[in-house]
PDB file of N, CA and C in Angstrom:
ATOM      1  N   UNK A   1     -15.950  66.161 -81.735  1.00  0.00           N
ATOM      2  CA  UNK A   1     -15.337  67.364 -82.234  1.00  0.00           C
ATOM      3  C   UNK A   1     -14.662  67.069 -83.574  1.00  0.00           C
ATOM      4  N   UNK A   2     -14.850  68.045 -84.688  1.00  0.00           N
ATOM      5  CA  UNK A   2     -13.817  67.641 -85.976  1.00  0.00           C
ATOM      6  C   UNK A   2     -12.651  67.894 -85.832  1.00  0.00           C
ATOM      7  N   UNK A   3     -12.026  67.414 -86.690  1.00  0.00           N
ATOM      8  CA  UNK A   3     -10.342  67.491 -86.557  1.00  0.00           C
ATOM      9  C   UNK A   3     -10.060  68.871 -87.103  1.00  0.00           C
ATOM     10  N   UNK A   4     -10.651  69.751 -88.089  1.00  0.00           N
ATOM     11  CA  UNK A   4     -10.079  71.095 -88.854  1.00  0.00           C
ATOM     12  C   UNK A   4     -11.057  72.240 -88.717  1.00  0.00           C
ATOM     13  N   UNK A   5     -10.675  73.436 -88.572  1.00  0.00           N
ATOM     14  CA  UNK A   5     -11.881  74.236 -88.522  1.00  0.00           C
ATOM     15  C   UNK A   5     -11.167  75.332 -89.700  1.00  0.00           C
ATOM     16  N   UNK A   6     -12.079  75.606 -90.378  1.00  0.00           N
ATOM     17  CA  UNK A   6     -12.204  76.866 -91.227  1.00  0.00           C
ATOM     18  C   UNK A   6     -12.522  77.972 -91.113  1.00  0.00           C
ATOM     19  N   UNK A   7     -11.363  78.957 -91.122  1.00  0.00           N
ATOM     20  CA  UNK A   7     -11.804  80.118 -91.048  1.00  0.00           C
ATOM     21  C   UNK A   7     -11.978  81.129 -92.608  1.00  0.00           C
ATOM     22  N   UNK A   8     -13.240  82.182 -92.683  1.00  0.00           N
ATOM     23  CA  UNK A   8     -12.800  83.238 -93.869  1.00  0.00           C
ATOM     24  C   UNK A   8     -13.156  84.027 -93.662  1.00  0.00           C
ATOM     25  N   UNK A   9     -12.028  84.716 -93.566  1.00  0.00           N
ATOM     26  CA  UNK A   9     -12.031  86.502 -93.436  1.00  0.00           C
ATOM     27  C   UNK A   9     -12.706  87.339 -94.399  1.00  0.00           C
ATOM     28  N   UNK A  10     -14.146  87.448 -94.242  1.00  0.00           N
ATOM     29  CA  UNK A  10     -15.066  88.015 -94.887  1.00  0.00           C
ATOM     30  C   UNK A  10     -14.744  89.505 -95.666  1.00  0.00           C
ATOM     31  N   UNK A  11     -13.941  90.386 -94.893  1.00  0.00           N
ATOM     32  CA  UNK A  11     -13.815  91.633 -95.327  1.00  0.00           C
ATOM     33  C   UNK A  11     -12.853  92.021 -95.885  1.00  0.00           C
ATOM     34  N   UNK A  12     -11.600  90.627 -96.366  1.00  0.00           N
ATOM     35  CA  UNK A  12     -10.938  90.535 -96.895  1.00  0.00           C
ATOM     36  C   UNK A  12     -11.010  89.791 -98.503  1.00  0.00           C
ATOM     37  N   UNK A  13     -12.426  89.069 -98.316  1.00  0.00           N
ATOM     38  CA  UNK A  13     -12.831  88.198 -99.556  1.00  0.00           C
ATOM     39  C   UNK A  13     -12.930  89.015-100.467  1.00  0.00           C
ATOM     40  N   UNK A  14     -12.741  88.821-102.043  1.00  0.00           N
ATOM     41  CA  UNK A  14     -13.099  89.972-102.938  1.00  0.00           C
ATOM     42  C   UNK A  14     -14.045  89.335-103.685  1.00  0.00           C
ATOM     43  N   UNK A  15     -14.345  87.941-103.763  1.00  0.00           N
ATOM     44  CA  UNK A  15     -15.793  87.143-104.079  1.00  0.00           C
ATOM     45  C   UNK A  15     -14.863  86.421-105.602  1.00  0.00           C
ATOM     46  N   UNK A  16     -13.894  86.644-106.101  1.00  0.00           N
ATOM     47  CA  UNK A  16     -13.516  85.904-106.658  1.00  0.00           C
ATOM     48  C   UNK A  16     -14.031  84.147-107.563  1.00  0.00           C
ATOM     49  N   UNK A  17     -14.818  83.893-106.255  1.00  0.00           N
ATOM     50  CA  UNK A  17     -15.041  82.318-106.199  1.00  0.00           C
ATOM     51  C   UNK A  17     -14.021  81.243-106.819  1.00  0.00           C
ATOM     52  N   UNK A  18     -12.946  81.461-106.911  1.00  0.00           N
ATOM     53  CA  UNK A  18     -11.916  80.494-107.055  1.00  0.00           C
ATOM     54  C   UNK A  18     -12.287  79.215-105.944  1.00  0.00           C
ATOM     55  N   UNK A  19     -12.272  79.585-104.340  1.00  0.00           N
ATOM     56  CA  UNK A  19     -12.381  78.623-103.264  1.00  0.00           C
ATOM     57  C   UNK A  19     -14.059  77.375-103.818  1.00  0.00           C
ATOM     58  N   UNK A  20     -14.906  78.094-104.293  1.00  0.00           N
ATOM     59  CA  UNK A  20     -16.146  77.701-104.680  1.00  0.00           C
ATOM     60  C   UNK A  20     -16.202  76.739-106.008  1.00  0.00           C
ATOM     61  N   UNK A  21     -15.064  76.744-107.229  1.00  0.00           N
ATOM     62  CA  UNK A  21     -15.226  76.251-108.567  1.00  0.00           C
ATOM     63  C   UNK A  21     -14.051  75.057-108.020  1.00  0.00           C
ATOM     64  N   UNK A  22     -13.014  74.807-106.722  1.00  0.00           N
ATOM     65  CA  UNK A  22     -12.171  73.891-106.779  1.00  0.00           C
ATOM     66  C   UNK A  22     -12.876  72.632-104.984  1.00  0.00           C
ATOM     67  N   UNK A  23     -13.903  73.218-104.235  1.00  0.00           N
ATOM     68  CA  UNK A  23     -14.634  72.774-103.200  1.00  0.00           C
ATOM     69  C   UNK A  23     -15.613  73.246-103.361  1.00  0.00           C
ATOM     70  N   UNK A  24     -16.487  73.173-104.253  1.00  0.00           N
ATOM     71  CA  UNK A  24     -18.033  73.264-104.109  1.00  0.00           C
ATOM     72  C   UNK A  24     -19.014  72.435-103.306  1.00  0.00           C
ATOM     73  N   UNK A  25     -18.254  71.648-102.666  1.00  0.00           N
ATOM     74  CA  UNK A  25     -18.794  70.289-101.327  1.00  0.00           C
ATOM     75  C   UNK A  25     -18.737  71.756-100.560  1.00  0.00           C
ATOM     76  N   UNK A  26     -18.134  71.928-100.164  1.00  0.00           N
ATOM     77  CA  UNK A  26     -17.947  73.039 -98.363  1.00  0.00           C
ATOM     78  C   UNK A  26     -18.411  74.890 -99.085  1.00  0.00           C
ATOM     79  N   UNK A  27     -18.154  75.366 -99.967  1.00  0.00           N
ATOM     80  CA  UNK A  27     -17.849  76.450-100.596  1.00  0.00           C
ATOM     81  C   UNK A  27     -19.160  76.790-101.592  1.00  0.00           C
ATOM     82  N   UNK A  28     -19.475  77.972-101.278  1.00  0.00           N
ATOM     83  CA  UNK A  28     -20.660  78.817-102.360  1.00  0.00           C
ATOM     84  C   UNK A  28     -20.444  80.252-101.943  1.00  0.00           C
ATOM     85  N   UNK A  29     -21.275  80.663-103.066  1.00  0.00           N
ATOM     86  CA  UNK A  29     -21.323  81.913-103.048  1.00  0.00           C
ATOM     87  C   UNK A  29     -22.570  82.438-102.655  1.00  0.00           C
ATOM     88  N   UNK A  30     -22.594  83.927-101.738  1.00  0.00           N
ATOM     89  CA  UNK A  30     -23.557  84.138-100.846  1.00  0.00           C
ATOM     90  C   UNK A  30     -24.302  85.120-101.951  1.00  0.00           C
ATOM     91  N   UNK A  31     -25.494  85.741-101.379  1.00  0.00           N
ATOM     92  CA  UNK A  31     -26.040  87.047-101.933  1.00  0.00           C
ATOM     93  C   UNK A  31     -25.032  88.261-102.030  1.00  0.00           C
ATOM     94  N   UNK A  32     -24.323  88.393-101.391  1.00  0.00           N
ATOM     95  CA  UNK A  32     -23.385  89.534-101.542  1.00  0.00           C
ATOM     96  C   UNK A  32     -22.197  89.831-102.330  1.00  0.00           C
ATOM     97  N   UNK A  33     -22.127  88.492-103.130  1.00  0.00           N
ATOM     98  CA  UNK A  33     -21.182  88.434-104.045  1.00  0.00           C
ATOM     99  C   UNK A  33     -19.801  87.921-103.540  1.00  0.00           C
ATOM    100  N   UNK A  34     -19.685  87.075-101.834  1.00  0.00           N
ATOM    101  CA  UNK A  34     -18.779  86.804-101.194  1.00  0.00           C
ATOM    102  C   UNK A  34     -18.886  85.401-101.459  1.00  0.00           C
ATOM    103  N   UNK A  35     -18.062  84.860-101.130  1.00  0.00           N
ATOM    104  CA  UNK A  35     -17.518  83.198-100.771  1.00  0.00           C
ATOM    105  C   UNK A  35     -18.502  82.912 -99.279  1.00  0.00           C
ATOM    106  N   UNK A  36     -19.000  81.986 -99.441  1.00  0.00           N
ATOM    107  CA  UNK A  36     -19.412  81.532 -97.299  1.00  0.00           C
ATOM    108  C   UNK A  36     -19.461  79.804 -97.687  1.00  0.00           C
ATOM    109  N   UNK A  37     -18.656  79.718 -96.048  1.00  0.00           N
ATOM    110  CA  UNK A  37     -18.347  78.003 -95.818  1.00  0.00           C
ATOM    111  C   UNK A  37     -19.680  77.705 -95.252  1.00  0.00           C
ATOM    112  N   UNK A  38     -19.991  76.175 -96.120  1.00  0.00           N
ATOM    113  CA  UNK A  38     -20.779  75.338 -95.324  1.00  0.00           C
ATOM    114  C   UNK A  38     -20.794  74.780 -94.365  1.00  0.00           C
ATOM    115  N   UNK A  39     -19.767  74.371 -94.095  1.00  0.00           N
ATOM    116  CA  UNK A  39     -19.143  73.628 -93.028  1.00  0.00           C
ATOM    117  C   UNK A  39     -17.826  73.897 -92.365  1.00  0.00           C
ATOM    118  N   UNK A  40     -17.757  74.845 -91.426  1.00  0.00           N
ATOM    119  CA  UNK A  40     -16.413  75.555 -90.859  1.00  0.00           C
ATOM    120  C   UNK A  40     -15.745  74.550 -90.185  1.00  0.00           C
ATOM    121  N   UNK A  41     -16.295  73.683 -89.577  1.00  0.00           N
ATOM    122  CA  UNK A  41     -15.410  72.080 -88.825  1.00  0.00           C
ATOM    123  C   UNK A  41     -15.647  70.851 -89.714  1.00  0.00           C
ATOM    124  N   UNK A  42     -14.529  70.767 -89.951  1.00  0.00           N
ATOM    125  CA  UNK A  42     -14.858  69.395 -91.013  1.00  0.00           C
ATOM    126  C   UNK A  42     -13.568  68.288 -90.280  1.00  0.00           C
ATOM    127  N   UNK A  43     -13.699  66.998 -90.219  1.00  0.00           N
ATOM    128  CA  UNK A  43     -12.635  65.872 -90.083  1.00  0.00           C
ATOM    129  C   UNK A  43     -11.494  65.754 -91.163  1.00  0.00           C
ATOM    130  N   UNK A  44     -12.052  66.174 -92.716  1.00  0.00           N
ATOM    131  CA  UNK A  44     -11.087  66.045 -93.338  1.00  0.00           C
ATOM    132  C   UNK A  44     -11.321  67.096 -94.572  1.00  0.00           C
ATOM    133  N   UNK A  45     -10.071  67.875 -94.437  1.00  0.00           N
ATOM    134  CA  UNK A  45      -9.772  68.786 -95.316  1.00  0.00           C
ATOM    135  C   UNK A  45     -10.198  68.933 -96.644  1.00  0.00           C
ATOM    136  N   UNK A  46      -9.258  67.848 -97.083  1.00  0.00           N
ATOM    137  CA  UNK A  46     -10.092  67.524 -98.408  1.00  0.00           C
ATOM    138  C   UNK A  46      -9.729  68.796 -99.778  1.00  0.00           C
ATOM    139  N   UNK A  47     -10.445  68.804-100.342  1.00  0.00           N
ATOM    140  CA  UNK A  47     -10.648  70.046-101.378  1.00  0.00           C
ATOM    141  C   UNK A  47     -10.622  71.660-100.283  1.00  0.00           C
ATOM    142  N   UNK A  48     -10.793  71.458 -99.373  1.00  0.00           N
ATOM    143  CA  UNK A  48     -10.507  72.900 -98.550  1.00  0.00           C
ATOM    144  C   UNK A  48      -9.285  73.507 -98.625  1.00  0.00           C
ATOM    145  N   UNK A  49      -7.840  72.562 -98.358  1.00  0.00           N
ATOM    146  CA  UNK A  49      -6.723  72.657 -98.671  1.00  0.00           C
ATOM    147  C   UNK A  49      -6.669  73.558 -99.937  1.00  0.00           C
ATOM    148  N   UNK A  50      -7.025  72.668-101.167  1.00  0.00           N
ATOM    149  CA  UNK A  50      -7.152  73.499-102.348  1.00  0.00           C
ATOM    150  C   UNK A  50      -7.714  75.320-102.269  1.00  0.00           C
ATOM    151  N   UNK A  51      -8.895  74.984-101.877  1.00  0.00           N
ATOM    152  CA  UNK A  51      -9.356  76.377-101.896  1.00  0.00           C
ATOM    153  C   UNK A  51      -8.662  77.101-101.139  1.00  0.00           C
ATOM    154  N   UNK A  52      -8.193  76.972-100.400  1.00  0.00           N
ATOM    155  CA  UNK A  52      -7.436  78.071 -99.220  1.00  0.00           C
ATOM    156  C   UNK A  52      -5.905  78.194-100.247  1.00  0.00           C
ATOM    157  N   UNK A  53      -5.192  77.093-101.071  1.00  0.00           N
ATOM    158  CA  UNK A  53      -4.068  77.375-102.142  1.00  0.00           C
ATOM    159  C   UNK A  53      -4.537  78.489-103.065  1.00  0.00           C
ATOM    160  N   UNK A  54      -6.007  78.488-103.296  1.00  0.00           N
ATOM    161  CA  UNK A  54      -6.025  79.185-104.802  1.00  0.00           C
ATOM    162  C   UNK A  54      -6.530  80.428-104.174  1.00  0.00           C
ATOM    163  N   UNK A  55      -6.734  80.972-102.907  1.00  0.00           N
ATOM    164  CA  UNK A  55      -7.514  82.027-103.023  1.00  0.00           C
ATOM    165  C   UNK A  55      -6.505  83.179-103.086  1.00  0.00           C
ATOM    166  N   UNK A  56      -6.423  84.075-103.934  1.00  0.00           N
ATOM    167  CA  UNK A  56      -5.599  85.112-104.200  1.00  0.00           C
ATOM    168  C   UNK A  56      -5.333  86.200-103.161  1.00  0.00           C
ATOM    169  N   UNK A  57      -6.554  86.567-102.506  1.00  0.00           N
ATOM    170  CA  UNK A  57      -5.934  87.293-101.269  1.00  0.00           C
ATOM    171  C   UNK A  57      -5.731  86.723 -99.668  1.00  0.00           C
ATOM    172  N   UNK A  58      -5.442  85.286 -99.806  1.00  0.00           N
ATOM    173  CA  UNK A  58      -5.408  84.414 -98.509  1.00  0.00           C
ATOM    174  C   UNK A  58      -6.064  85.034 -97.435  1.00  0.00           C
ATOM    175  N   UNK A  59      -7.457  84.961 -97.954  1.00  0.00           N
ATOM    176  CA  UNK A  59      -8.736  84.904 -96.589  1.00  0.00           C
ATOM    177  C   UNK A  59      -8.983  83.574 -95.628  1.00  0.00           C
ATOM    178  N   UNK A  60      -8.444  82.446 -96.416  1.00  0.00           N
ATOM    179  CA  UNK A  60      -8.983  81.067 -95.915  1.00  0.00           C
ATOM    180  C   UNK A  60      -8.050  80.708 -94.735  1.00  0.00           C
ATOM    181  N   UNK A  61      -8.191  80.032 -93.752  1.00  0.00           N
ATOM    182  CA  UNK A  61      -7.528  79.624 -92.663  1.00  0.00           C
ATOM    183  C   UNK A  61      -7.877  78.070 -92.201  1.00  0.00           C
ATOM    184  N   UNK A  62      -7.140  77.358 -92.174  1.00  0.00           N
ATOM    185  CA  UNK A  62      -7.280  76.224 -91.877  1.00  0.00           C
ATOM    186  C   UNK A  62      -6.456  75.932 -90.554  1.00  0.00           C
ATOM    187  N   UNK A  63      -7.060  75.239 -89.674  1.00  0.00           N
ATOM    188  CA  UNK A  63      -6.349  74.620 -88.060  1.00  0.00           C
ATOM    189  C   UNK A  63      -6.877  73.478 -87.601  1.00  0.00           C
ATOM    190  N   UNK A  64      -6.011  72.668 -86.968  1.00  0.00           N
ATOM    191  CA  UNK A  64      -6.512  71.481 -86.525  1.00  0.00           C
ATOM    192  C   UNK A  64      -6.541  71.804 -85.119  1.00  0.00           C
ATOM    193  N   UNK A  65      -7.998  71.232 -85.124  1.00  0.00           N
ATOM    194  CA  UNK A  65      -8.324  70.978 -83.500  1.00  0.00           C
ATOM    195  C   UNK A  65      -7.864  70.350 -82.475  1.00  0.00           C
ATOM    196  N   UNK A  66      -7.084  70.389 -81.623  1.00  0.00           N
ATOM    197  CA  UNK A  66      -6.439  69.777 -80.479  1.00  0.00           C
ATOM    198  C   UNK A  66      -7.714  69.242 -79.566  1.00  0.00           C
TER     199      UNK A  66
END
């Protein structure tokens, strides 16, 4: 099991791509002009942290797995 899971609140994203230009490892942009994670469970945060700091309407969610 990974240690962090990622969440993004899709209908809250405004496609910005801020999360995408500071974690482009986990982070792209879809056909719809939204943000979508590559990898929603990851062991280590990493640049995710970042993206979830910069995103302007705090869609991103980060939790560690028990």
């Amino acid at each position: 099991m990974s240690k962090y899971k990622i969440e993004h609140d899709l209908n809250v994203c405004i496609g910005c791509g801020a999360c995408v230009s500071v974690c482009p490892d986990n982070w792209e942009m879809d056909d719809n002009g939204k943000a979508r994670i590559k990898n929603k469970e990851v062991d280590d945060i990493s640049c995710n942290q970042e993206a979830k700091d910069s995103c302007p309407v705090d869609c991103i969610k980060i939790t560690e797995q028990k």
